[in-house]
PDB file of N, CA and C in Angstrom:
ATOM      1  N   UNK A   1      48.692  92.727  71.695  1.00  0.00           N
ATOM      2  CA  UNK A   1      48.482  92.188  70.361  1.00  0.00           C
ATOM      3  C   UNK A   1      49.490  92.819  69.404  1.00  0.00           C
ATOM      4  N   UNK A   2      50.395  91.904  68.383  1.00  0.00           N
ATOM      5  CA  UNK A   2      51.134  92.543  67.808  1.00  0.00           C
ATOM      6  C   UNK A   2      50.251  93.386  66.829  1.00  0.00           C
ATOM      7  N   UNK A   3      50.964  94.025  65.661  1.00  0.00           N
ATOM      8  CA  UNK A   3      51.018  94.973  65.509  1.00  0.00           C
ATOM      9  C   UNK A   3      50.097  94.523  63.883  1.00  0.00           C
ATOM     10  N   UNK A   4      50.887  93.496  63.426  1.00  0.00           N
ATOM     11  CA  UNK A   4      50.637  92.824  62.220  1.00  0.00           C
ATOM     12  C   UNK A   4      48.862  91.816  62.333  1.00  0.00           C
ATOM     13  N   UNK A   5      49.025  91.835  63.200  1.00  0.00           N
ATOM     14  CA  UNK A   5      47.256  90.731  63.497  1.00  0.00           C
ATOM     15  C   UNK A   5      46.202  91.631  64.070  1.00  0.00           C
ATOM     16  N   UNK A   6      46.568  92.651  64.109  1.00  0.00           N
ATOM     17  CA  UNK A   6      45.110  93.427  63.909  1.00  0.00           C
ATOM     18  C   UNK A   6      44.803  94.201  62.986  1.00  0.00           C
ATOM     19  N   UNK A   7      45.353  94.028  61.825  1.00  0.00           N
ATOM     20  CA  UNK A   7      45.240  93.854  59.913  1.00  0.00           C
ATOM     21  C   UNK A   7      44.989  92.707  59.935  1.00  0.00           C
ATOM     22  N   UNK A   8      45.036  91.526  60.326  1.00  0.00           N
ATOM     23  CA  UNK A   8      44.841  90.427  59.363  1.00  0.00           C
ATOM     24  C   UNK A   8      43.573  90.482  59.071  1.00  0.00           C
ATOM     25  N   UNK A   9      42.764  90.600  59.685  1.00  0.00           N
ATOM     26  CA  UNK A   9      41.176  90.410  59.303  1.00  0.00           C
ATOM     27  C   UNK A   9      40.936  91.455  58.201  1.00  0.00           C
ATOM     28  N   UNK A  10      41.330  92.305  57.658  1.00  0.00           N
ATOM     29  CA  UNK A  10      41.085  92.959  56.224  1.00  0.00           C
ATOM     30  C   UNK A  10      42.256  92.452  55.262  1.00  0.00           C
ATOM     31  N   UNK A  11      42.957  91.766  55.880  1.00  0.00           N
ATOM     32  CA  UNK A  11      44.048  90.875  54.615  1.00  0.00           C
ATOM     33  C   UNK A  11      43.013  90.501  53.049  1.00  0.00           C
ATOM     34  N   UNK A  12      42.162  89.944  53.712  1.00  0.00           N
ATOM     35  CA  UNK A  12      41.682  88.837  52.241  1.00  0.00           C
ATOM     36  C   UNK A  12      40.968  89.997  51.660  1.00  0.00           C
ATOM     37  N   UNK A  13      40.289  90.854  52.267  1.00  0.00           N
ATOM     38  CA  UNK A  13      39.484  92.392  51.430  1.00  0.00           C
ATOM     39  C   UNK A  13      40.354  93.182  50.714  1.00  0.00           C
ATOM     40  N   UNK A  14      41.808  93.293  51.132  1.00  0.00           N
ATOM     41  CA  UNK A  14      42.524  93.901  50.199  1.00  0.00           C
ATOM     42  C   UNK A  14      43.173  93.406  49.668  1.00  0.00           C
ATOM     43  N   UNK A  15      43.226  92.361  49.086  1.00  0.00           N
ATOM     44  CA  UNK A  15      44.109  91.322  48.329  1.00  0.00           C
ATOM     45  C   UNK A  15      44.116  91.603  47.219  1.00  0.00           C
ATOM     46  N   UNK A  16      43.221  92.000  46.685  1.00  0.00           N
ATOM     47  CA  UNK A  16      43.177  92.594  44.785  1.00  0.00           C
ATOM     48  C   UNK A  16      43.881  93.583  44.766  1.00  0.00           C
ATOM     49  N   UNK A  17      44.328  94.616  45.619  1.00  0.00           N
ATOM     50  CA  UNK A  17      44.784  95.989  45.953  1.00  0.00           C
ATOM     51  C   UNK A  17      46.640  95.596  46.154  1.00  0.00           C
ATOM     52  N   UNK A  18      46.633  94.385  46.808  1.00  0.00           N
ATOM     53  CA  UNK A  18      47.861  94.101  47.670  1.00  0.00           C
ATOM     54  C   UNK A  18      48.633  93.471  45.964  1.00  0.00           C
ATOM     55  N   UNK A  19      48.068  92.535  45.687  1.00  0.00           N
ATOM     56  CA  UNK A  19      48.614  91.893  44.196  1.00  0.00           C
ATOM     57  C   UNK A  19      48.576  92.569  43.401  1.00  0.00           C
ATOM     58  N   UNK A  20      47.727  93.703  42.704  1.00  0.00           N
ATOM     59  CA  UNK A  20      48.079  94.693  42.106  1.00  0.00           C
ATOM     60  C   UNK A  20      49.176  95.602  42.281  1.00  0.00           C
ATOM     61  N   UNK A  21      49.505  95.973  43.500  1.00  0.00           N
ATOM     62  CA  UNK A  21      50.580  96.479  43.557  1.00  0.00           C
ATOM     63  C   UNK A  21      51.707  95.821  43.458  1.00  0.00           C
ATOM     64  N   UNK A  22      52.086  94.399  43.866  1.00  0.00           N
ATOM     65  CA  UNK A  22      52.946  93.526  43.300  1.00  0.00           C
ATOM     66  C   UNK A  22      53.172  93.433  42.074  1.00  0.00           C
ATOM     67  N   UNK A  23      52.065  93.360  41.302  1.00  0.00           N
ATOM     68  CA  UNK A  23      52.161  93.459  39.864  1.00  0.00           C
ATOM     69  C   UNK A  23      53.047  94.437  39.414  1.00  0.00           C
ATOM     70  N   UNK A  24      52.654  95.552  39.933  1.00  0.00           N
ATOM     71  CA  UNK A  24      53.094  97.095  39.362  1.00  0.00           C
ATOM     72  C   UNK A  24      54.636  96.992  39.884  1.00  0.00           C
ATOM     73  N   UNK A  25      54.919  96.094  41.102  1.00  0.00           N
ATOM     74  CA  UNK A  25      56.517  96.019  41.271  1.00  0.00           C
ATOM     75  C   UNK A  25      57.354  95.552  40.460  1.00  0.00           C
ATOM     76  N   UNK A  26      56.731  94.612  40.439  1.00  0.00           N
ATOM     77  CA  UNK A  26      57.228  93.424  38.989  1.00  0.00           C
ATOM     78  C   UNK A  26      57.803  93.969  37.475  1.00  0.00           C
ATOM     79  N   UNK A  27      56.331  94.771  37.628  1.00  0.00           N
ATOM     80  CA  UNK A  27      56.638  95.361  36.087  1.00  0.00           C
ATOM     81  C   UNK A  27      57.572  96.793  35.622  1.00  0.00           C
ATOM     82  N   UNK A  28      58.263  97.146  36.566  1.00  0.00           N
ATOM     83  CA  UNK A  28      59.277  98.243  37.436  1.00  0.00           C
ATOM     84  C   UNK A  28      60.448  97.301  37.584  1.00  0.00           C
ATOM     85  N   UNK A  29      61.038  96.195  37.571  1.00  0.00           N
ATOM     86  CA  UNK A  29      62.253  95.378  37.858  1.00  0.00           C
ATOM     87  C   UNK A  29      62.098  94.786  38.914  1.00  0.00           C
ATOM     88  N   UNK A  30      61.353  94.537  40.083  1.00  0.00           N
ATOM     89  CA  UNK A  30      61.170  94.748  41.161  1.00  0.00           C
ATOM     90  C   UNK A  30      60.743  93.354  41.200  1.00  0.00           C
ATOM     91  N   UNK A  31      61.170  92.199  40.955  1.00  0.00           N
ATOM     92  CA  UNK A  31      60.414  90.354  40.607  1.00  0.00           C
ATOM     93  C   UNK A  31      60.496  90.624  42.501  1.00  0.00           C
ATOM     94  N   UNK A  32      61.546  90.583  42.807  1.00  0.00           N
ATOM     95  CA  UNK A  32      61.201  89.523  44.152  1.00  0.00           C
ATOM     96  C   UNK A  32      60.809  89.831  45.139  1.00  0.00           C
ATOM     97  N   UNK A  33      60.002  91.478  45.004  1.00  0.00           N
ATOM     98  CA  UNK A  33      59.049  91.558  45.968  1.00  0.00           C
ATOM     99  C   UNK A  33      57.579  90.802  46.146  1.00  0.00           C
ATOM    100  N   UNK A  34      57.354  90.456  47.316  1.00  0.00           N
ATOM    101  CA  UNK A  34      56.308  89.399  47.668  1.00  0.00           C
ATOM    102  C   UNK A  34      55.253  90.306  48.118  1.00  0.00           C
ATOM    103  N   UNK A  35      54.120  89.965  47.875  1.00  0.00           N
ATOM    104  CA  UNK A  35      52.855  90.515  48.813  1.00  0.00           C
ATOM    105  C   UNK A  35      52.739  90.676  50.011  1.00  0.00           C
ATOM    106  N   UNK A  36      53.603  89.472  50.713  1.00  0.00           N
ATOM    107  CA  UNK A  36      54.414  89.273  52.343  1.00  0.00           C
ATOM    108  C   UNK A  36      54.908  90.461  52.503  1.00  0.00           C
ATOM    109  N   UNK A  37      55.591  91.073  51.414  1.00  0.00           N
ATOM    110  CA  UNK A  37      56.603  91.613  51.874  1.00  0.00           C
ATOM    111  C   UNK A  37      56.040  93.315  51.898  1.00  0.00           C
ATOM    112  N   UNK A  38      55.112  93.359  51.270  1.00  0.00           N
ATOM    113  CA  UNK A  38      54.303  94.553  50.912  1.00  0.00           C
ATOM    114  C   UNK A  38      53.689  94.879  52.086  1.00  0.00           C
ATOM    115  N   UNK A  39      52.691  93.835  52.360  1.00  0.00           N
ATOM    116  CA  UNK A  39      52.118  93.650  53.463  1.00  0.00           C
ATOM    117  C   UNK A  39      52.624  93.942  54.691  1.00  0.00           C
ATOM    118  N   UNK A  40      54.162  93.163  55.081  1.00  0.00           N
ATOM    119  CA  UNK A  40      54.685  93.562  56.236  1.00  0.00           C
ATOM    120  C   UNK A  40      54.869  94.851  56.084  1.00  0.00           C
ATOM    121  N   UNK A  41      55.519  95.908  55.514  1.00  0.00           N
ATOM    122  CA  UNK A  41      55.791  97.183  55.110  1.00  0.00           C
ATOM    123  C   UNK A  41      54.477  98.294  55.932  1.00  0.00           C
ATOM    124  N   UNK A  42      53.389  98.152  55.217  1.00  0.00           N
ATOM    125  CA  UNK A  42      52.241  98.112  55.623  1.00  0.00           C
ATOM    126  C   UNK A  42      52.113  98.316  57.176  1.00  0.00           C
ATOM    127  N   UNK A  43      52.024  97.340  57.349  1.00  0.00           N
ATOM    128  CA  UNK A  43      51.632  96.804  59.190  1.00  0.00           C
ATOM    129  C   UNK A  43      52.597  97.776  59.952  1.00  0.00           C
ATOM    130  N   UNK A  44      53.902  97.588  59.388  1.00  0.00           N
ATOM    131  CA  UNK A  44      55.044  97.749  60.796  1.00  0.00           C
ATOM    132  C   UNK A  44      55.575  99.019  60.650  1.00  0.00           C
ATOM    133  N   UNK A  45      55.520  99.473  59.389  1.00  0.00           N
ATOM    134  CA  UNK A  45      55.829 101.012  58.815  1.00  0.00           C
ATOM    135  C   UNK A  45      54.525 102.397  58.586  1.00  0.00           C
ATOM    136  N   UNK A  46      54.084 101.838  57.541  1.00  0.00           N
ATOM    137  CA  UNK A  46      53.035 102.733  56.630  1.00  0.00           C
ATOM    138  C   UNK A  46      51.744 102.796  57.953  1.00  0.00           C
ATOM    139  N   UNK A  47      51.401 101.941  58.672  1.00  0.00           N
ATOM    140  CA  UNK A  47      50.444 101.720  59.727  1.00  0.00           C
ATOM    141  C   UNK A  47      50.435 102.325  60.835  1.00  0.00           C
ATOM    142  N   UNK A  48      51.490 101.485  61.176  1.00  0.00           N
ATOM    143  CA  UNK A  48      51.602 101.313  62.873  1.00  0.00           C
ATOM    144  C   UNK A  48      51.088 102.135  63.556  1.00  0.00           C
ATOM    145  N   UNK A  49      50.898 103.580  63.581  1.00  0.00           N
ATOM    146  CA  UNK A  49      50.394 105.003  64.236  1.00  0.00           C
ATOM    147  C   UNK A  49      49.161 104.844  63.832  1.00  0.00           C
ATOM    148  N   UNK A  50      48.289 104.215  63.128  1.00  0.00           N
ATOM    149  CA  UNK A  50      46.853 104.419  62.876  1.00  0.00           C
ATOM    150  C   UNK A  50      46.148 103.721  63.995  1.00  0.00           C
ATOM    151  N   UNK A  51      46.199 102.782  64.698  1.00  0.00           N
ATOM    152  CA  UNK A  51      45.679 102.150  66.374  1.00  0.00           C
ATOM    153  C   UNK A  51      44.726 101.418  65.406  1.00  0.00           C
ATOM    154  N   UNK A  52      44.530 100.713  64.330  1.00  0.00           N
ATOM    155  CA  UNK A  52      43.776 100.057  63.828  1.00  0.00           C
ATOM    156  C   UNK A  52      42.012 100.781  63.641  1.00  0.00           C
ATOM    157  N   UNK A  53      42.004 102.172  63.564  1.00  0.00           N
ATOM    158  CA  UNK A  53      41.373 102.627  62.903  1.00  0.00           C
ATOM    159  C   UNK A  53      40.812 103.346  61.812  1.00  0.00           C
ATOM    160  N   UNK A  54      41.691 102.499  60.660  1.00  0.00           N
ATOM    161  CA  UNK A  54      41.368 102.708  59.513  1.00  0.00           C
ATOM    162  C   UNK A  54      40.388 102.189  59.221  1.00  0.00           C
ATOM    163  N   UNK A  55      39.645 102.911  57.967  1.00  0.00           N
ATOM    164  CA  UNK A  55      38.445 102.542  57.043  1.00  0.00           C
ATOM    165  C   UNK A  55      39.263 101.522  55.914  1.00  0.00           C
ATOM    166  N   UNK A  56      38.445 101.052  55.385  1.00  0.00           N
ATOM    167  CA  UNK A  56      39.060  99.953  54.420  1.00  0.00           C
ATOM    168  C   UNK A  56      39.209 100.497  53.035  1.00  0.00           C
ATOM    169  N   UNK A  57      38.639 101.427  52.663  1.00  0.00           N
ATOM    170  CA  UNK A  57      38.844 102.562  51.803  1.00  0.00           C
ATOM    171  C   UNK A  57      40.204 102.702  52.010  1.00  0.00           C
ATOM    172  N   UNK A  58      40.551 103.973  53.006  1.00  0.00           N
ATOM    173  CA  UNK A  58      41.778 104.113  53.638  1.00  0.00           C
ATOM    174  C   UNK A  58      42.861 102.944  52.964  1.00  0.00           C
ATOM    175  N   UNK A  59      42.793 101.815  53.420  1.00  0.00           N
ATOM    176  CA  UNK A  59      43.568 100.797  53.362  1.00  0.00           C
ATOM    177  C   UNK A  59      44.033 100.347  51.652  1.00  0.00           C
ATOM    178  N   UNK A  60      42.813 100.731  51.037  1.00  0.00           N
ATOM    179  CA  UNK A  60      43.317 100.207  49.929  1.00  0.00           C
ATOM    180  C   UNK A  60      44.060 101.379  48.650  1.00  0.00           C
ATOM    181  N   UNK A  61      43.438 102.619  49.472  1.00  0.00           N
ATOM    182  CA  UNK A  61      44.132 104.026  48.921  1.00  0.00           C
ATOM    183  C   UNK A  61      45.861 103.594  49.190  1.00  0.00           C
ATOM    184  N   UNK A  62      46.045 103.664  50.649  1.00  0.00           N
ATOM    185  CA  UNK A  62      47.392 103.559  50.836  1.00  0.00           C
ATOM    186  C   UNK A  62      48.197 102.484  49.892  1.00  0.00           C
ATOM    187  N   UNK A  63      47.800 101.406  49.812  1.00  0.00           N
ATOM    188  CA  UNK A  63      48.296 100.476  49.058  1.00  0.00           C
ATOM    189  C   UNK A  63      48.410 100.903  47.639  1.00  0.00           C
ATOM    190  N   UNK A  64      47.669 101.405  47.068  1.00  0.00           N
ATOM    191  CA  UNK A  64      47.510 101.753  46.026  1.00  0.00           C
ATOM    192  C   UNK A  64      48.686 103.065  45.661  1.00  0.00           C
ATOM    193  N   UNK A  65      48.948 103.831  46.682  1.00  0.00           N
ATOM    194  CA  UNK A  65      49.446 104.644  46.591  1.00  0.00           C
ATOM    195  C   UNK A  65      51.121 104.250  47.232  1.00  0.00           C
ATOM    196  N   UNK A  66      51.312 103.307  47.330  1.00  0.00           N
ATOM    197  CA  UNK A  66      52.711 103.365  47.528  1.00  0.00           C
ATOM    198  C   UNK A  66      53.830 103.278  46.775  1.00  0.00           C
ATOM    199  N   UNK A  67      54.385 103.995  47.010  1.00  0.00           N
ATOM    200  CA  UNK A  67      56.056 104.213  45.841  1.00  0.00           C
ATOM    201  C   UNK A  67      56.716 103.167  46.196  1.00  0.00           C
ATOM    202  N   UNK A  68      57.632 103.171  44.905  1.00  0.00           N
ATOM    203  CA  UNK A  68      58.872 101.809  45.114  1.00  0.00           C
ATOM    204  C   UNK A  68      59.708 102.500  46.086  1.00  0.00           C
ATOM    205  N   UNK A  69      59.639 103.532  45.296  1.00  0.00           N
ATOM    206  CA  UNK A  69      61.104 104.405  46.346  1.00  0.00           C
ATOM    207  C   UNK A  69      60.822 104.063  48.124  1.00  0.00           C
ATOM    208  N   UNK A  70      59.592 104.421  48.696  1.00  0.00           N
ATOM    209  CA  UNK A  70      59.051 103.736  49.688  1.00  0.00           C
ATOM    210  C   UNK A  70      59.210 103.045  50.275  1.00  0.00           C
ATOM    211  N   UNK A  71      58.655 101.996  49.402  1.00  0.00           N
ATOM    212  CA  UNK A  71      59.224 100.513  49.610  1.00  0.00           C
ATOM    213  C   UNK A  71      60.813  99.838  50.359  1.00  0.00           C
ATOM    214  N   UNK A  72      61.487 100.354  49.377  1.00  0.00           N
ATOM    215  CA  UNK A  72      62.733 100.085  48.940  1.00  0.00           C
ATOM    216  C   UNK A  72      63.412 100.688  49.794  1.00  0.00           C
ATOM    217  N   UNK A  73      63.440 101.930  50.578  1.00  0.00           N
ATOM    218  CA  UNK A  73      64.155 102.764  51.587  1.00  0.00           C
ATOM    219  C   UNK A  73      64.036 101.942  52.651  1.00  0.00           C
ATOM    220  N   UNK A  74      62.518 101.621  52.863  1.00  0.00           N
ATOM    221  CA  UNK A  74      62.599 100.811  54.274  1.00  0.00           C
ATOM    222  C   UNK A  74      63.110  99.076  54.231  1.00  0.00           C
ATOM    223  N   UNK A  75      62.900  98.801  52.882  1.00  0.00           N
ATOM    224  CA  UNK A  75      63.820  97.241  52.464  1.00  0.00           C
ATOM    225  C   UNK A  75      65.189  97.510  53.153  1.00  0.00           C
ATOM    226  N   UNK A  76      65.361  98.348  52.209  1.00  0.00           N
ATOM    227  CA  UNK A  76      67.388  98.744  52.948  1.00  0.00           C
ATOM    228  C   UNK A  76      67.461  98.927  54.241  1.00  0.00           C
ATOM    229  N   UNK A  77      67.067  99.706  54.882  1.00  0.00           N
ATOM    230  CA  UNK A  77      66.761  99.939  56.124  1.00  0.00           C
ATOM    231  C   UNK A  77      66.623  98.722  56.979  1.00  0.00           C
ATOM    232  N   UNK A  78      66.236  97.652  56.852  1.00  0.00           N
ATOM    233  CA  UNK A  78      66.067  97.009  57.601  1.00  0.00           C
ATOM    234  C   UNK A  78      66.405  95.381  57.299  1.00  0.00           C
ATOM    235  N   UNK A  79      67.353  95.440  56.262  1.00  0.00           N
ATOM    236  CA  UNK A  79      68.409  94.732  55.879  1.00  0.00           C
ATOM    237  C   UNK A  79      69.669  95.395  56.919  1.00  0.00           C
ATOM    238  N   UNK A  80      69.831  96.372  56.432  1.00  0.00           N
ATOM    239  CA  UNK A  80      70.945  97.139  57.109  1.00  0.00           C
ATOM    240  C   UNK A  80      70.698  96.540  58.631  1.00  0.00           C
ATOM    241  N   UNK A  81      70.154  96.525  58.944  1.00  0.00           N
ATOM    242  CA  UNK A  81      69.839  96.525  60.793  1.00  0.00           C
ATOM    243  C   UNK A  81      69.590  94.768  61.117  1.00  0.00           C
ATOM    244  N   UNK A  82      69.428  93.920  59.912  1.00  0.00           N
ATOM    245  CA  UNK A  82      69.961  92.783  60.236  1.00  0.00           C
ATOM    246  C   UNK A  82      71.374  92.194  59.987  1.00  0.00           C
ATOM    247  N   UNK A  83      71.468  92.933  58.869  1.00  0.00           N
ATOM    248  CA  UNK A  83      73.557  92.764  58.655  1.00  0.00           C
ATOM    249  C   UNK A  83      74.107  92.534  60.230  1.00  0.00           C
ATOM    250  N   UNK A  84      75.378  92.050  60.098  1.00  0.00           N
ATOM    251  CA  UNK A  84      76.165  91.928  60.682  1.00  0.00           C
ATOM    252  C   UNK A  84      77.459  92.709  59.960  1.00  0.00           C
ATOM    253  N   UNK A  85      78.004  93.909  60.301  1.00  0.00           N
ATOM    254  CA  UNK A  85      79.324  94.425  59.821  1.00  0.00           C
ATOM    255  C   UNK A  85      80.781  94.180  60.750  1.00  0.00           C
ATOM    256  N   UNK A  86      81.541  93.816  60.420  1.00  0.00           N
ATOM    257  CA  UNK A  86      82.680  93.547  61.013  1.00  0.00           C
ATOM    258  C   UNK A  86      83.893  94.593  59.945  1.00  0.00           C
ATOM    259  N   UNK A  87      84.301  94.995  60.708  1.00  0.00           N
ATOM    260  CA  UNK A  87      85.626  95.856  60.037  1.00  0.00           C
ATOM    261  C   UNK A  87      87.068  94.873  60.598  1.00  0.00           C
ATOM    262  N   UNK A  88      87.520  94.199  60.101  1.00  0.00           N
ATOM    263  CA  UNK A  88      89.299  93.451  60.460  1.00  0.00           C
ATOM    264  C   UNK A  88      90.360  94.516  60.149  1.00  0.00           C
ATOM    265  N   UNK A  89      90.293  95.633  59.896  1.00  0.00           N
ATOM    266  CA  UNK A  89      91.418  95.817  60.034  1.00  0.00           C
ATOM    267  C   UNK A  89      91.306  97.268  59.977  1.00  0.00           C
ATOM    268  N   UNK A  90      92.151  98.279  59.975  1.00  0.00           N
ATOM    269  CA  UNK A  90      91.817  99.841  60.455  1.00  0.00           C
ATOM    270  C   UNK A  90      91.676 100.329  58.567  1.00  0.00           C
ATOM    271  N   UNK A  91      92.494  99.763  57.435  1.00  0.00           N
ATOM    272  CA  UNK A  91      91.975 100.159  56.421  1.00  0.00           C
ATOM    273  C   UNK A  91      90.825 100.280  55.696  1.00  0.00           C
ATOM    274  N   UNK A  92      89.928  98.844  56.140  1.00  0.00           N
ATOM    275  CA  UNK A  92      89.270  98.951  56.009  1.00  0.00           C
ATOM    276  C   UNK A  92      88.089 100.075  56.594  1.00  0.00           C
ATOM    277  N   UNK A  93      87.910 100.552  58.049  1.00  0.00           N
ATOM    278  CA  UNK A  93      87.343 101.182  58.398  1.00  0.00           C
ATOM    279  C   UNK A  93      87.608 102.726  57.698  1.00  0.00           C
ATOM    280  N   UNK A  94      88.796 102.983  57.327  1.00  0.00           N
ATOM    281  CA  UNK A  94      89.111 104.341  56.714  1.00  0.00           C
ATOM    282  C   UNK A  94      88.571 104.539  55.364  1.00  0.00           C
ATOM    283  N   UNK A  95      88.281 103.237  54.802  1.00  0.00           N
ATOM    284  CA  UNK A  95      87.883 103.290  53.199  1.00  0.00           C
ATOM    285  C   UNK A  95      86.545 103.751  53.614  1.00  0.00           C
ATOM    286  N   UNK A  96      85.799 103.167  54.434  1.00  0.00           N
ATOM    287  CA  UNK A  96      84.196 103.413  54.872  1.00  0.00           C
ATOM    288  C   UNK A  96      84.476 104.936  55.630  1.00  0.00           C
ATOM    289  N   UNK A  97      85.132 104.984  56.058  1.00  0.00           N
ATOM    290  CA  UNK A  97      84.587 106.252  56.455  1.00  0.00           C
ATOM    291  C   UNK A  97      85.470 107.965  55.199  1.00  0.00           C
ATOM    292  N   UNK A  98      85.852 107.222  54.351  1.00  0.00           N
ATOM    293  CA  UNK A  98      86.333 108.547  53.293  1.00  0.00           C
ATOM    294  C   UNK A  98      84.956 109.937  52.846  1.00  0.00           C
TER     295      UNK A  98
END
């Protein structure tokens, strides 16, 4: 079972918790983070080591408690790792690596 569907069944219980914190992104510069996107964070990061035995308490502390900075490290992170980088030519690689 992935990793993300054994949260779903407390999805709709923490939804006031999950949009609130969207809110709080929003209102930080942060428009085009999604609840999706919170959520996935959640599941595949902030989670994954708990074996789905969290309390729902638990669940909505964490949410509640998450930093942008947080957020945002593992956004990059895993942008980065879908990029595609190509270097054409050796200057370029020397500018990146100064």
């Amino acid at each position: 079972m992935e990793i993300s569907q054994e949260y779903d069944h407390f999805r709709s219980k923490v939804w006031p918790a999950l949009k609130s914190k969207q809110e709080e992104f929003q209102l930080l510069g942060y428009e085009s983070v999604s609840e999706e996107d919170i959520w996935q964070f959640l599941v595949r990061k902030k989670w994954r080591k708990e074996n789905n035995e969290m309390k729902l308490y638990e669940m909505v502390q964490s949410i509640l408690s998450l930093k942008v900075g947080e957020f945002m490290n593992y956004s990059t992170v895993e942008a980065l790792k879908d990029a595609e980088f190509t270097l054409d030519n050796d200057e370029e690689l020397l500018e990146l690596l100064k």
